[in-house]
Protein backbone atom coordinates (compact mmCIF):
# COMPACT_ATOMS: atom_id res chain seq x y z
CA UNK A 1 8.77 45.42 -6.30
CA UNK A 2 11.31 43.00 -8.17
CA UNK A 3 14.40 45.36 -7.58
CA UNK A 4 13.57 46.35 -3.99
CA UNK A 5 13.77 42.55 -3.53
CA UNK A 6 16.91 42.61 -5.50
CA UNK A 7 18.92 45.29 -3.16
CA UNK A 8 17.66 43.55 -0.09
CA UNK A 9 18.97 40.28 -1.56
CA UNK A 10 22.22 41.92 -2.44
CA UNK A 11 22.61 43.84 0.40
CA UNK A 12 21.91 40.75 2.81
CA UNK A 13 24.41 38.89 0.98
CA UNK A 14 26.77 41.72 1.25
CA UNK A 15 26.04 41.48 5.01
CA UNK A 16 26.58 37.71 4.96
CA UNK A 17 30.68 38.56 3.39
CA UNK A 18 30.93 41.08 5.91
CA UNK A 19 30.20 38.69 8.84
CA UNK A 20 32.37 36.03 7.11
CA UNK A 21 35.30 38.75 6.92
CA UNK A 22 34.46 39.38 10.78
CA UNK A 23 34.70 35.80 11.61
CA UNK A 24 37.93 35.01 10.20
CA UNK A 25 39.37 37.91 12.10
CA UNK A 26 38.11 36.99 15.18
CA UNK A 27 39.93 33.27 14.41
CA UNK A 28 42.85 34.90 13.51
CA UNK A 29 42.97 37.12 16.58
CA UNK A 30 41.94 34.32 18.99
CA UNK A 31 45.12 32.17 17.19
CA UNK A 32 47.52 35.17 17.59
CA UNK A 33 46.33 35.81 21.20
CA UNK A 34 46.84 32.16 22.31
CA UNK A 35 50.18 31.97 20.34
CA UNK A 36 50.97 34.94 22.86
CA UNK A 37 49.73 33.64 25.79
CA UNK A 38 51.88 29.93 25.39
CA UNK A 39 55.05 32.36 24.82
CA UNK A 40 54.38 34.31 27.97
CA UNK A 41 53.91 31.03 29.86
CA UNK A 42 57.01 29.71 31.96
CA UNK A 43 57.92 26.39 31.54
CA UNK A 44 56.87 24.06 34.50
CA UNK A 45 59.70 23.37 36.46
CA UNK A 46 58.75 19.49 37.21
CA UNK A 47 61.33 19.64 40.72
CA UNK A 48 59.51 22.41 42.71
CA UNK A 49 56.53 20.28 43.50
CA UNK A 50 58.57 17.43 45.46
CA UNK A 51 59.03 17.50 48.77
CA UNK A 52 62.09 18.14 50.99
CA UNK A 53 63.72 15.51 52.81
């Protein structure tokens, strides 16, 4: 009983590295992707929005 309870232990905190691995991906994806995004942006041009007169 002891080392059935010592591979679930070990492979739950296997799990637990694996899902702290995932996570920092994720982060680093959702940093790249918004990194992306602001270069793809145009800058506002702050004249456009006046009016004619």
């Amino acid at each position: 009983m002891r080392s059935f309870i010592t591979r679930v232990a070990d492979d739950m905190a296997s799990l637990y590295r694996e899902l702290a691995d995932v996570y920092a991906e994720n982060h680093r994806v959702k940093a790249a992707l918004a990194a992306w995004q602001s270069e793809q942006t145009p800058a506002p041009d702050h004249g456009a929005h006046r009016r004619l007169r």
